[in-house]
C-alpha atoms as a PDB file:
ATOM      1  CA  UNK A   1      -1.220 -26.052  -9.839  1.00  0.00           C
ATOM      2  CA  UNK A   2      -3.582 -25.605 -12.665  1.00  0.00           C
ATOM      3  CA  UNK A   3      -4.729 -22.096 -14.253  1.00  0.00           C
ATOM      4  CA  UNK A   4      -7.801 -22.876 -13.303  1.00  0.00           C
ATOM      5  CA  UNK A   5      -6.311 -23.303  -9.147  1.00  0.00           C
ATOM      6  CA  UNK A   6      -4.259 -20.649  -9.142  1.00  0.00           C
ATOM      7  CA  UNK A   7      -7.842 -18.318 -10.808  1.00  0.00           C
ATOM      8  CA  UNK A   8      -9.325 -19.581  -7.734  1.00  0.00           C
ATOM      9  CA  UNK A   9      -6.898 -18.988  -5.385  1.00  0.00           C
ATOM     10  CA  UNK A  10      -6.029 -15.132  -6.734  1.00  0.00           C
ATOM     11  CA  UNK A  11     -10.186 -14.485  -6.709  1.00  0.00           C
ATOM     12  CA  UNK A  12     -10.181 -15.613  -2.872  1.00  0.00           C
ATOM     13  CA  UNK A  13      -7.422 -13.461  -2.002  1.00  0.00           C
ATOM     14  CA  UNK A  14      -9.150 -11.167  -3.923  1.00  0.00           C
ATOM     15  CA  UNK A  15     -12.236 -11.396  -2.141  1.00  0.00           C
ATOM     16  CA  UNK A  16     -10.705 -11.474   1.565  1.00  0.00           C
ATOM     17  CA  UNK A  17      -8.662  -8.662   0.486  1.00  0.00           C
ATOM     18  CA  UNK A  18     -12.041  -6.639  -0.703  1.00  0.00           C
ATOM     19  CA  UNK A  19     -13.510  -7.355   3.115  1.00  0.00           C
ATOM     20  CA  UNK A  20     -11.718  -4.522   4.810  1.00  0.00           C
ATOM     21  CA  UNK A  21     -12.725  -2.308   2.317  1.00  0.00           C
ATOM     22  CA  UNK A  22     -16.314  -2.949   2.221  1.00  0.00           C
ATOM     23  CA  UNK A  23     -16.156  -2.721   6.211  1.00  0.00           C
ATOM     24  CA  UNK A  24     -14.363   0.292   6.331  1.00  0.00           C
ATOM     25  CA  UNK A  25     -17.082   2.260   3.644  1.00  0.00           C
ATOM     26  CA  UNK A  26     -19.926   0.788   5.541  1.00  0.00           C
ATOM     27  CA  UNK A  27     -19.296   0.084   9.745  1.00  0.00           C
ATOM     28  CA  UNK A  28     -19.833   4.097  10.040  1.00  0.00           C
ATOM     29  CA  UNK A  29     -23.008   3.993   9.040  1.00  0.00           C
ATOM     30  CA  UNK A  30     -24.233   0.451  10.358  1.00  0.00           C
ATOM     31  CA  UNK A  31     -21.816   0.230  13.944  1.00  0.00           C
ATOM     32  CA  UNK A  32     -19.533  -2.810  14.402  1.00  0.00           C
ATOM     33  CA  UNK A  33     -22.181  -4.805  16.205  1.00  0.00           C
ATOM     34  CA  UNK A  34     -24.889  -4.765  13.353  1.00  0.00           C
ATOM     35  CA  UNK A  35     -22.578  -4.766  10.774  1.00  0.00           C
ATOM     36  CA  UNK A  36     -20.654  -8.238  12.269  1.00  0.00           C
ATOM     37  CA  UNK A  37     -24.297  -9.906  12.310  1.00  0.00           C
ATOM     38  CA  UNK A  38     -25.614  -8.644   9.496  1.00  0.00           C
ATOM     39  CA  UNK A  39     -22.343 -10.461   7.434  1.00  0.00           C
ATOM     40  CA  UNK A  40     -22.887 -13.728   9.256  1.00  0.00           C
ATOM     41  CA  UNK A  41     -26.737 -13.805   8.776  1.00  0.00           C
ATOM     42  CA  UNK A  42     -26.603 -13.259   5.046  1.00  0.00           C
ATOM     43  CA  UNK A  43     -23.440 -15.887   4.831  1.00  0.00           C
ATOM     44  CA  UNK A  44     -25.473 -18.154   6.646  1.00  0.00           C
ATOM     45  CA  UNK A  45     -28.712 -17.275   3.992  1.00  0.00           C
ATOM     46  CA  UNK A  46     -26.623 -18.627   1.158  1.00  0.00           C
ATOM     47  CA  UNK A  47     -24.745 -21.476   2.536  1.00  0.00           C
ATOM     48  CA  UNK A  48     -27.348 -23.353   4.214  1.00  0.00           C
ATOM     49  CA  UNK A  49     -29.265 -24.271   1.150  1.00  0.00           C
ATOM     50  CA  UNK A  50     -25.778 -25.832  -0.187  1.00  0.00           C
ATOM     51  CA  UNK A  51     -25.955 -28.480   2.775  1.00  0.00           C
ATOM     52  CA  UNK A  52     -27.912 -31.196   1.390  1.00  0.00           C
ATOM     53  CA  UNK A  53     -26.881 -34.584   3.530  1.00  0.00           C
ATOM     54  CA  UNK A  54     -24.170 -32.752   5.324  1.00  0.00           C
ATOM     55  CA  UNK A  55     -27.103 -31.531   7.817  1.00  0.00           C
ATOM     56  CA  UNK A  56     -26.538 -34.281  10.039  1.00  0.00           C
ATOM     57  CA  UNK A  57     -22.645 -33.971  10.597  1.00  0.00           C
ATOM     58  CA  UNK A  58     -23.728 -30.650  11.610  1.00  0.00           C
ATOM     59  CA  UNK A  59     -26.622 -31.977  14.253  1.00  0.00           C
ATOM     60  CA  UNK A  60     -23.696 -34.426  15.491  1.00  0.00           C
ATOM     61  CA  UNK A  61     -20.993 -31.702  16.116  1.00  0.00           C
ATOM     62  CA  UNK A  62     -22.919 -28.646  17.164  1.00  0.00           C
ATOM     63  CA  UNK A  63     -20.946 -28.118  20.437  1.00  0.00           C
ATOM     64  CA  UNK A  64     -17.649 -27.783  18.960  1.00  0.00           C
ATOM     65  CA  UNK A  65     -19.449 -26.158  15.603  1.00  0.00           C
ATOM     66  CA  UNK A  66     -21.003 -23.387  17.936  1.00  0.00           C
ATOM     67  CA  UNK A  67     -17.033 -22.372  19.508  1.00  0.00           C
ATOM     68  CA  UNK A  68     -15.914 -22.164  15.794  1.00  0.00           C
ATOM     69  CA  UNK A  69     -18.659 -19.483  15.222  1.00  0.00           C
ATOM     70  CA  UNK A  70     -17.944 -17.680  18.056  1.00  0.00           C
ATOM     71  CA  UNK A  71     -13.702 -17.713  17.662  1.00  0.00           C
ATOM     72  CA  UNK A  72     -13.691 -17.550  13.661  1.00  0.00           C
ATOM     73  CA  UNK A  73     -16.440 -15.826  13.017  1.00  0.00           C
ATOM     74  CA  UNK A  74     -18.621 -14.010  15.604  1.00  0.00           C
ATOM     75  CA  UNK A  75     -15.721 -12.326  17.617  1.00  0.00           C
ATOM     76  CA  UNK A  76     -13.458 -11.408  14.608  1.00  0.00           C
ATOM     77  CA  UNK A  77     -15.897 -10.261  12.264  1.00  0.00           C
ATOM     78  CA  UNK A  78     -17.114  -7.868  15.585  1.00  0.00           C
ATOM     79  CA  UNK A  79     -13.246  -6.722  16.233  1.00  0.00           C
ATOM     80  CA  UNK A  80     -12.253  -6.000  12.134  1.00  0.00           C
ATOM     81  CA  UNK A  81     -15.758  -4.334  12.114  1.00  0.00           C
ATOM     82  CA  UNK A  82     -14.479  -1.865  15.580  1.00  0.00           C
ATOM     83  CA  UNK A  83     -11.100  -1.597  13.608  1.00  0.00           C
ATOM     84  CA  UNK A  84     -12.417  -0.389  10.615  1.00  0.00           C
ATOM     85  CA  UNK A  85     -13.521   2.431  12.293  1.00  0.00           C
ATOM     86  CA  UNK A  86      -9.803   3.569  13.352  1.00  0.00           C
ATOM     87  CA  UNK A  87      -7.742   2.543  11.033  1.00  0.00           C
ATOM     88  CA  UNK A  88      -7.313   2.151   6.899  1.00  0.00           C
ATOM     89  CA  UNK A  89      -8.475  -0.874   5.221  1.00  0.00           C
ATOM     90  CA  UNK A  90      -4.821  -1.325   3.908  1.00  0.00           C
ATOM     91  CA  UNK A  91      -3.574  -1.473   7.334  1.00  0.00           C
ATOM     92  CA  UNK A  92      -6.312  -3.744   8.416  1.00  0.00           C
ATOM     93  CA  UNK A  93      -5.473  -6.607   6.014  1.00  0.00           C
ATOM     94  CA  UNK A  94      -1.880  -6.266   6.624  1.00  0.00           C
ATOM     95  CA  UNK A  95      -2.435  -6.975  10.310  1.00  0.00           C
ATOM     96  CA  UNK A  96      -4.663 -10.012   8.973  1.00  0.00           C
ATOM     97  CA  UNK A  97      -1.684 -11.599   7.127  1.00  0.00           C
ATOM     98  CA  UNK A  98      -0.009 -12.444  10.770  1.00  0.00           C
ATOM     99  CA  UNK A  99      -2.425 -14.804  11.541  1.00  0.00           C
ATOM    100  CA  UNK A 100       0.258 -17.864  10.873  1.00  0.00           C
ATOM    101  CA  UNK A 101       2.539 -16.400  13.060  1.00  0.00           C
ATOM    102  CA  UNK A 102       0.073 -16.617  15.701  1.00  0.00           C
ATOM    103  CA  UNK A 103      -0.876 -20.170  14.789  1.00  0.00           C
ATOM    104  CA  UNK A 104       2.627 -21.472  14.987  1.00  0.00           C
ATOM    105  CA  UNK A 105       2.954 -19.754  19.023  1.00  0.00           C
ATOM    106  CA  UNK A 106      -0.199 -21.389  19.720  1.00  0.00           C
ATOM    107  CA  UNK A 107       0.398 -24.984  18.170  1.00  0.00           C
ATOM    108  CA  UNK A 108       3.967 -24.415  20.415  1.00  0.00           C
ATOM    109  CA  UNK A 109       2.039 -23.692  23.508  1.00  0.00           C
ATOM    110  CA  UNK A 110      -0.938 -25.892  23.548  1.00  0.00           C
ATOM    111  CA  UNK A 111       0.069 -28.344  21.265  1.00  0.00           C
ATOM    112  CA  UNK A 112       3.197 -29.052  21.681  1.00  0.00           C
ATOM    113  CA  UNK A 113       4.454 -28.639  18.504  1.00  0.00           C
ATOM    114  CA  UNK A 114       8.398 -28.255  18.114  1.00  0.00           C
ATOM    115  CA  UNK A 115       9.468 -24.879  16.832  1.00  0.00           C
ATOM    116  CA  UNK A 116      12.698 -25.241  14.938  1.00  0.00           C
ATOM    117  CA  UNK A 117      15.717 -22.248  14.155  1.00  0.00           C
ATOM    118  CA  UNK A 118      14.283 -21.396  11.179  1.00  0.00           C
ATOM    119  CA  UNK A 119      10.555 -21.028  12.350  1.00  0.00           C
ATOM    120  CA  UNK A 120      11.918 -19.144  15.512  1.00  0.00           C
ATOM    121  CA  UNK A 121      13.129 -16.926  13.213  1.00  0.00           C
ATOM    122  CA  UNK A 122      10.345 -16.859  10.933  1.00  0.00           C
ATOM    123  CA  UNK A 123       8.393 -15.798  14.341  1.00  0.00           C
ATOM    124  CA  UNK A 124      10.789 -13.286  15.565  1.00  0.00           C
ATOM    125  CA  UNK A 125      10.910 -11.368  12.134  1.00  0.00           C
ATOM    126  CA  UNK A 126       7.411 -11.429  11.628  1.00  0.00           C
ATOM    127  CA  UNK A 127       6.449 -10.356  14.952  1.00  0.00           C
ATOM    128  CA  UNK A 128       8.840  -7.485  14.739  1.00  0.00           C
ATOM    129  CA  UNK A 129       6.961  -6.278  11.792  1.00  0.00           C
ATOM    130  CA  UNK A 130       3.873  -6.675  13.732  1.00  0.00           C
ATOM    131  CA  UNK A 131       5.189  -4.198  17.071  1.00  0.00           C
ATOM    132  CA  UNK A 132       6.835  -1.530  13.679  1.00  0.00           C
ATOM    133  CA  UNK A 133       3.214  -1.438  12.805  1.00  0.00           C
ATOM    134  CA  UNK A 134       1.988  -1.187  16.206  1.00  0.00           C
ATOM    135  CA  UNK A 135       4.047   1.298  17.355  1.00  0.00           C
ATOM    136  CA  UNK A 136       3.381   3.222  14.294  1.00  0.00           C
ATOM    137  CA  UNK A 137      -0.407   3.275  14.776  1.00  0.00           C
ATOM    138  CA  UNK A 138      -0.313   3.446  18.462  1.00  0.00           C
ATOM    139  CA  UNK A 139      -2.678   6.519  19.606  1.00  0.00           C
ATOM    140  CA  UNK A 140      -5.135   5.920  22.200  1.00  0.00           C
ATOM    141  CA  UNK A 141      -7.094   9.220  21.596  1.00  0.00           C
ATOM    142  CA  UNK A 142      -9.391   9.571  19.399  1.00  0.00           C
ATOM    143  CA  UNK A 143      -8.213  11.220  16.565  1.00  0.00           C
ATOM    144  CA  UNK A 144      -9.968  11.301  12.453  1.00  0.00           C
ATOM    145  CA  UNK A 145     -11.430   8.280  13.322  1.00  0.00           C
ATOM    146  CA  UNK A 146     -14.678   6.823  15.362  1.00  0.00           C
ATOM    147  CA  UNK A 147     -12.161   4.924  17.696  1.00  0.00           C
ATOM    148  CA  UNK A 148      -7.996   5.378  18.662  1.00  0.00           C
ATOM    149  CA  UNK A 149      -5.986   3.759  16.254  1.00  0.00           C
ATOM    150  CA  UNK A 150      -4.126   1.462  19.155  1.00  0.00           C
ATOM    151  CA  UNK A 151      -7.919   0.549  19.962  1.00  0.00           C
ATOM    152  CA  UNK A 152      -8.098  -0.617  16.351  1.00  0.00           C
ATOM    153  CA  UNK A 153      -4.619  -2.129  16.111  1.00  0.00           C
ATOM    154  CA  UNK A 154      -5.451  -4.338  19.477  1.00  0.00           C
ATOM    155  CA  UNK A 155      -8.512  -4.935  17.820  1.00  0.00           C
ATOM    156  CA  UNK A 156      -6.798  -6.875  14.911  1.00  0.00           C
ATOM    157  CA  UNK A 157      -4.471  -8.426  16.966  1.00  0.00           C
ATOM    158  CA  UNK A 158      -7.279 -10.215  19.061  1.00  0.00           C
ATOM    159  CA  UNK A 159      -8.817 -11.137  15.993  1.00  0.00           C
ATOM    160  CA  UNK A 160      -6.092 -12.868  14.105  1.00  0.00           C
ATOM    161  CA  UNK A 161      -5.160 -14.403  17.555  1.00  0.00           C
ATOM    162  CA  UNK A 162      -8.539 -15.939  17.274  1.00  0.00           C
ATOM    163  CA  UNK A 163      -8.536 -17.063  13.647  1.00  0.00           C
ATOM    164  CA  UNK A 164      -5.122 -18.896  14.385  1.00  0.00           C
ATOM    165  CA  UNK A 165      -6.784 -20.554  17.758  1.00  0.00           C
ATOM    166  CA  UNK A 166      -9.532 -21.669  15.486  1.00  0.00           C
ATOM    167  CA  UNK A 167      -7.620 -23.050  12.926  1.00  0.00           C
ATOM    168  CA  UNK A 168      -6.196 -25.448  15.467  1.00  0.00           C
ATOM    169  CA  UNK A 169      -9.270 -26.419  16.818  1.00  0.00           C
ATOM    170  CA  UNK A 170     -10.919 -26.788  13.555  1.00  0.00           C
ATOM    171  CA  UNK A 171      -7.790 -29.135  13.051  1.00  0.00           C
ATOM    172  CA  UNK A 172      -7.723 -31.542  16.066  1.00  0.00           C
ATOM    173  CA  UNK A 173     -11.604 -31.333  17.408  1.00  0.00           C
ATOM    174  CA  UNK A 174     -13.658 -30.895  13.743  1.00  0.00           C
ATOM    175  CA  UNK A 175     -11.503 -32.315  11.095  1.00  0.00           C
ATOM    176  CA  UNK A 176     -14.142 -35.413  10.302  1.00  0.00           C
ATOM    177  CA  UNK A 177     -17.088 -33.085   9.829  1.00  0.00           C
ATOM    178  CA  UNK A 178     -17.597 -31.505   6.089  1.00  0.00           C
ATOM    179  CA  UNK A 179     -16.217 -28.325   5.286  1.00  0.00           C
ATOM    180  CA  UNK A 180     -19.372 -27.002   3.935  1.00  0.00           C
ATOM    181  CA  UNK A 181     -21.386 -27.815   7.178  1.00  0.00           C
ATOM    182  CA  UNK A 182     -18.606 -26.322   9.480  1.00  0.00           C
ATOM    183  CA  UNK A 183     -18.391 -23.297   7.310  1.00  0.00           C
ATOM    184  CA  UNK A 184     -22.041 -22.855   6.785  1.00  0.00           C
ATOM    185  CA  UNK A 185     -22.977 -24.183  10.577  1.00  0.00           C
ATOM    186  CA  UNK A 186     -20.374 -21.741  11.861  1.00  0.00           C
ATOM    187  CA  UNK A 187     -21.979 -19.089  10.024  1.00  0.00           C
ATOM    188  CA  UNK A 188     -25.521 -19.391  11.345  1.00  0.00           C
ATOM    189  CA  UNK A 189     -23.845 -19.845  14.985  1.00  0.00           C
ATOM    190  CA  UNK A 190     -22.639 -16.305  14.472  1.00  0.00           C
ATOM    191  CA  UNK A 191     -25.636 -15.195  13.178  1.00  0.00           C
ATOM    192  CA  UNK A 192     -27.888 -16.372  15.911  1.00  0.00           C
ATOM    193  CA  UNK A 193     -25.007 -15.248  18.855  1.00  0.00           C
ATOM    194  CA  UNK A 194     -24.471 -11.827  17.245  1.00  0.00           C
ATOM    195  CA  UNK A 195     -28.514 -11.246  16.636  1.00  0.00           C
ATOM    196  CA  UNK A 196     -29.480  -9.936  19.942  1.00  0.00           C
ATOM    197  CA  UNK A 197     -26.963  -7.258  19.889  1.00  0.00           C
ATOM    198  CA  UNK A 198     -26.986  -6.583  16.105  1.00  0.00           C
ATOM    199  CA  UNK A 199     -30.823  -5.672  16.598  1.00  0.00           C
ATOM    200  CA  UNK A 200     -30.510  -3.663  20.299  1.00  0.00           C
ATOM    201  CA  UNK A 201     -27.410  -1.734  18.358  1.00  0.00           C
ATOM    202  CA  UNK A 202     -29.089  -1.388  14.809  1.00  0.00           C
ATOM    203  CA  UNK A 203     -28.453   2.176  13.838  1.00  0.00           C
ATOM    204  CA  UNK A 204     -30.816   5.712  14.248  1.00  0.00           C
ATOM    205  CA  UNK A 205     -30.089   6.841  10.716  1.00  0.00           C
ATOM    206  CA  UNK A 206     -31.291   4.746   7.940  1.00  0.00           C
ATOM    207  CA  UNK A 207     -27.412   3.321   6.021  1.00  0.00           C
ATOM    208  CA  UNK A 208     -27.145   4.756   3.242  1.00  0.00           C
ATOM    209  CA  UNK A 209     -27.026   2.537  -0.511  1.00  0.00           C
ATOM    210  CA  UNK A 210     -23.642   2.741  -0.677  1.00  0.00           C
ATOM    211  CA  UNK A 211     -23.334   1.265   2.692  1.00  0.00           C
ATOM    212  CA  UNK A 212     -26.063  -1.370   2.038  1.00  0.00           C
ATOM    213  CA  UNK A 213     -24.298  -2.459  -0.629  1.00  0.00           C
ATOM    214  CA  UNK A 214     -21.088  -2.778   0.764  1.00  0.00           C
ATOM    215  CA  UNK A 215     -22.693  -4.601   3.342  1.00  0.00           C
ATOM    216  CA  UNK A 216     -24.632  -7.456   0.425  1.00  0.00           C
ATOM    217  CA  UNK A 217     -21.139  -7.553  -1.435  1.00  0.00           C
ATOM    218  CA  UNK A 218     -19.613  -8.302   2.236  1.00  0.00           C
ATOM    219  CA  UNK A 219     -21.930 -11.227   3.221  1.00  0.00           C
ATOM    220  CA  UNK A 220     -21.999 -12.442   0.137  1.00  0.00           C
ATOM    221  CA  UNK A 221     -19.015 -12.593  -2.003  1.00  0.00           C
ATOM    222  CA  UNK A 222     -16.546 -11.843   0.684  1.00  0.00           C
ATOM    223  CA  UNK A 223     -18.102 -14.776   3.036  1.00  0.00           C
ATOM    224  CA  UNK A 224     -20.210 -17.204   1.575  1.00  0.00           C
ATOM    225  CA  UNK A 225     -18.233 -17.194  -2.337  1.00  0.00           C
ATOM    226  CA  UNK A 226     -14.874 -17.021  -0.555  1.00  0.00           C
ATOM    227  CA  UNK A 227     -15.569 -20.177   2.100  1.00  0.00           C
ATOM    228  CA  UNK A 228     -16.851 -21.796  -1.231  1.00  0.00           C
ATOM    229  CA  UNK A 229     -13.248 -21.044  -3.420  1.00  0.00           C
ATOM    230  CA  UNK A 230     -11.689 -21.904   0.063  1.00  0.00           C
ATOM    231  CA  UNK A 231     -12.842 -25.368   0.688  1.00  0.00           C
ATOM    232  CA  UNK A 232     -12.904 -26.298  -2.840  1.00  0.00           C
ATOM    233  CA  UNK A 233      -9.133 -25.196  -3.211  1.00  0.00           C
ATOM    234  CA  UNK A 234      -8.184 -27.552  -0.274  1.00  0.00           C
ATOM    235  CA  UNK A 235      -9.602 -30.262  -2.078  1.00  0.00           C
ATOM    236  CA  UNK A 236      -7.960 -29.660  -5.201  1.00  0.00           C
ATOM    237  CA  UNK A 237      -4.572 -28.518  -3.964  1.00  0.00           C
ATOM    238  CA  UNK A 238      -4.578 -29.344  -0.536  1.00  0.00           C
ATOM    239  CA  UNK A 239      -3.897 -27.255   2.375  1.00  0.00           C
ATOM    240  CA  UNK A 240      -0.236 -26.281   2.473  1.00  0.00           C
ATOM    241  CA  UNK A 241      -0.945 -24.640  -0.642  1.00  0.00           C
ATOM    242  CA  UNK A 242      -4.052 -23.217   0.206  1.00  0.00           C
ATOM    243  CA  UNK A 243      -1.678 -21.242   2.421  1.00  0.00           C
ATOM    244  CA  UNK A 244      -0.227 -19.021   0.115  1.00  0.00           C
ATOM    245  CA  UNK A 245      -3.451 -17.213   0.155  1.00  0.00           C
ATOM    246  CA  UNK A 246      -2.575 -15.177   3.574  1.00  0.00           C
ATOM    247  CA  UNK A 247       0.489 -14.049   1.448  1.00  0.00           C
ATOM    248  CA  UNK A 248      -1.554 -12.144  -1.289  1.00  0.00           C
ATOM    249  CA  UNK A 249      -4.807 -10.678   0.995  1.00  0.00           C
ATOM    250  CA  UNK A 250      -2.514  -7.768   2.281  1.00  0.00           C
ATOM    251  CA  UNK A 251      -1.593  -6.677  -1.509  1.00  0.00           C
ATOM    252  CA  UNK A 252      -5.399  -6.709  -2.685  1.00  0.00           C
ATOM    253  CA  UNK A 253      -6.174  -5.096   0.335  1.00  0.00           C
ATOM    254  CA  UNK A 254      -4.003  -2.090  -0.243  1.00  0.00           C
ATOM    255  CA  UNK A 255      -4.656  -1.980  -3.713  1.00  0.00           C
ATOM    256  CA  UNK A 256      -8.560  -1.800  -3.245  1.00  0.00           C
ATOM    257  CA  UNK A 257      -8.083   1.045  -0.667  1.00  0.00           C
ATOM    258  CA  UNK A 258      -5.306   2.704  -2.731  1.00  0.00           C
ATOM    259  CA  UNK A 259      -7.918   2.549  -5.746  1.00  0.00           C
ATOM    260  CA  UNK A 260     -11.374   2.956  -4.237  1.00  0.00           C
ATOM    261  CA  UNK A 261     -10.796   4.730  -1.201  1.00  0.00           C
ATOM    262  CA  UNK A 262      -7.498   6.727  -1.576  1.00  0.00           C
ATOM    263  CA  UNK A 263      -5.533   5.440   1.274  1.00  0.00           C
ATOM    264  CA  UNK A 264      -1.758   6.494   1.355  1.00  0.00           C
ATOM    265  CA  UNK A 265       0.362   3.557   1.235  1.00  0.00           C
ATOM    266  CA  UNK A 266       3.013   4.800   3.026  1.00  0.00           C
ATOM    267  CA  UNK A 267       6.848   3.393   3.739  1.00  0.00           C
ATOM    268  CA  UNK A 268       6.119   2.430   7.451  1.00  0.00           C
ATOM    269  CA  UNK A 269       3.458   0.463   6.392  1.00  0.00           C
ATOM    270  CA  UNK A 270       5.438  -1.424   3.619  1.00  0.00           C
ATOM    271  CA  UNK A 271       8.017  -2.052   5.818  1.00  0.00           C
ATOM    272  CA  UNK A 272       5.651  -3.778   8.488  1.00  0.00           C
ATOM    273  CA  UNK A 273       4.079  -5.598   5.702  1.00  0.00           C
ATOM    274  CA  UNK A 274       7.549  -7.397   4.255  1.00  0.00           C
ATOM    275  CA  UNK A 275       8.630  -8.083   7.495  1.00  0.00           C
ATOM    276  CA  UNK A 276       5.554 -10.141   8.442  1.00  0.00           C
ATOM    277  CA  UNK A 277       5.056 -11.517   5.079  1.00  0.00           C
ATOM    278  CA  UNK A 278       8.948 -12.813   5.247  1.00  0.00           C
ATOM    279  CA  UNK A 279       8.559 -13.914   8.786  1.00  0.00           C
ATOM    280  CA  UNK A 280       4.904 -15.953   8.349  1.00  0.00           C
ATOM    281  CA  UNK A 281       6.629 -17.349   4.881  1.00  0.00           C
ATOM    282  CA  UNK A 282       9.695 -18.888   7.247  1.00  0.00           C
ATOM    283  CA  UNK A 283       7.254 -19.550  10.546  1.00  0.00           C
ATOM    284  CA  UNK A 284       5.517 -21.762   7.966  1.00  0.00           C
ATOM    285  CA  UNK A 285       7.818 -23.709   6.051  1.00  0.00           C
ATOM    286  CA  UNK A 286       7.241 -22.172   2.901  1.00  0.00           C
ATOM    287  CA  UNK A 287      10.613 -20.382   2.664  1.00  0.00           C
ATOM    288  CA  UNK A 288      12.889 -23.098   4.396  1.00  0.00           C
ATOM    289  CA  UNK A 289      16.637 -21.996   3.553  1.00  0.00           C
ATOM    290  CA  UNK A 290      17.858 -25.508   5.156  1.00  0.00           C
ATOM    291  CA  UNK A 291      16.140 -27.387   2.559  1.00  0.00           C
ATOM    292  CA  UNK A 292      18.522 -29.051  -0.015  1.00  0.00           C
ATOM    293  CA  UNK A 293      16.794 -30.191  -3.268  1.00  0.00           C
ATOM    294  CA  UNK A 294      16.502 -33.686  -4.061  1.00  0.00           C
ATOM    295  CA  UNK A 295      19.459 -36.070  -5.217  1.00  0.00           C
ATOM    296  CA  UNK A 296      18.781 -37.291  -8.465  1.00  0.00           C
ATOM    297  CA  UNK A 297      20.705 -41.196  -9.047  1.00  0.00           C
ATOM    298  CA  UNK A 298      22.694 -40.989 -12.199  1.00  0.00           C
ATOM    299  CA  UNK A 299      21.530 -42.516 -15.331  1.00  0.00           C
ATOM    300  CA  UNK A 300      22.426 -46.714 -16.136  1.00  0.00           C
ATOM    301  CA  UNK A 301      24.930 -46.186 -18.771  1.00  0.00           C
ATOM    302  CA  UNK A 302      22.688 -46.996 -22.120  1.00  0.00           C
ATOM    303  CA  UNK A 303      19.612 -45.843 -20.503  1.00  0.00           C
ATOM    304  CA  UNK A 304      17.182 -43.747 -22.061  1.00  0.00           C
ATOM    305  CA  UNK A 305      16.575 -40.053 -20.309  1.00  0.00           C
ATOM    306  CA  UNK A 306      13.121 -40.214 -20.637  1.00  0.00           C
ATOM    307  CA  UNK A 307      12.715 -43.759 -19.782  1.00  0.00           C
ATOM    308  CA  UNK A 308      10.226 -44.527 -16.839  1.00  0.00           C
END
């Protein structure tokens, strides 16, 4: 990849990273409801604009459009919001990094899609690191924070369970319509299904500035840029390595709530972390130990070694 790729696809992991903790300084104040609808409405503000002629491939595929705002935005953005409330930002983008391993069990299931030895164990690794954190985090009282942490930790399991069923849908259902409409279409479905809700819910107290801006740099730069840096590195790289991005979101995610928040990064939590990092990297083909590099033929005897 170019510098200029691998800028972009550092900044988005960057930016996803940055999401969980912007939701966890500012769901207190706003509640997960409002705080879900507020991020699609003001992602949906800055995309639409950007449509131009790719309005009517989003008039043609509304149906399908409206599920994908529902299961990749609407429903997550509701249950990271919930989690935020119970557990660390840190923890919440390490959970978010399982999301393959969920894709691949789902492509198996519905899709048929054959599951080889070294996948299988890609799976069963990274799931194990999944349960270490689970089990770890697995209070149903309410302790420090708003909600139990095994509230929170089911709450980012359901939601990376529906970014991987989207994914697949998105795939097989949507893949002729533009990104930019499905992103930006998606966004305003969320919008207008989280609105009622987001307004009954909005909060007593006034959010404080800190919160409202957590909130603007959410919606903005953590929704509407990152889609932007996202479809524009699958069309300069293509999608397999667009993947590696899942790979880096836990490490910015700890950092930022290491360095802005003070979250302890503690051994349990690296542990989880390297186990589903290892196991998504195998569950996806990126780590394949089976593969044997490429015979090169042997040079015609007076050939050149730079001839083409």
């Amino acid at each position: 990849m170019k510098k200029s790729d691998i800028a972009c696809l550092t900044a988005l992991a960057a930016l996803w990273g940055a999401s969980y903790l912007f939701m966890r300084v500012c769901a207190g104040e706003f509640g997960a409801m409002t705080l879900a609808g507020a991020r699609a409405a003001i992602a949906a503000v800055l995309l639409l604009p950007l449509l131009g002629s790719d309005w009517r491939a989003l008039r043609r595929h509304w149906k399908p459009v409206l599920l994908v705002g529902l299961t990749n935005s609407a429903l997550p953005f509701v249950l990271f919001a919930l989690a935020a409330l119970g557990i660390n930002a840190s923890l919440s983008a390490i959970f978010n990094a399982a999301t393959p391993l969920y894709a691949a069990v789902i492509g198996r299931v519905w899709l048929g899609e054959a599951i080889g030895r070294t996948r299988a164990a890609g799976l069963a690794l990274g799931f194990c690191g999944v349960v270490w954190l689970a089990a770890d985090n697995a209070g149903f009282t309410p302790g420090a924070g708003a909600i139990a942490t095994g509230w929170a930790v089911l709450a980012c399991v359901a939601a990376t369970m529906l970014y991987a069923f989207s994914a697949h849908f998105s795939k097989h259902y949507l893949a002729t319509v533009p990104p930019l409409a499905l992103a930006a279409g998606s966004q305003l479905a969320a919008a207008l299904m989280l609105a009622p809700a987001a307004l009954a819910l909005h909060p007593a107290t006034p959010p404080s500035p800190r919160a409202w801006g957590a909130l603007l740099c959410l919606g903005a730069l953590c929704t509407a840029l990152a889609y932007v840096l996202f479809f524009r590195l699958i069309a300069r790289v293509g999608a397999a390595r667009t993947m590696a991005v899942p790979f880096l979101v836990p490490a910015f995610g700890v950092l930022w709530g290491v360095l802005f928040l003070g979250e302890t990064f503690t051994t349990a939590m690296a542990a989880g972390s390297a186990l589903i990092v290892m196991g998504t990297a195998l569950a996806t083909g990126l780590i394949n130990p089976a593969r044997r590099p490429a015979a090169h033929p042997l040079p015609r005897p007076g050939a050149r070694p730079d001839a083409n």
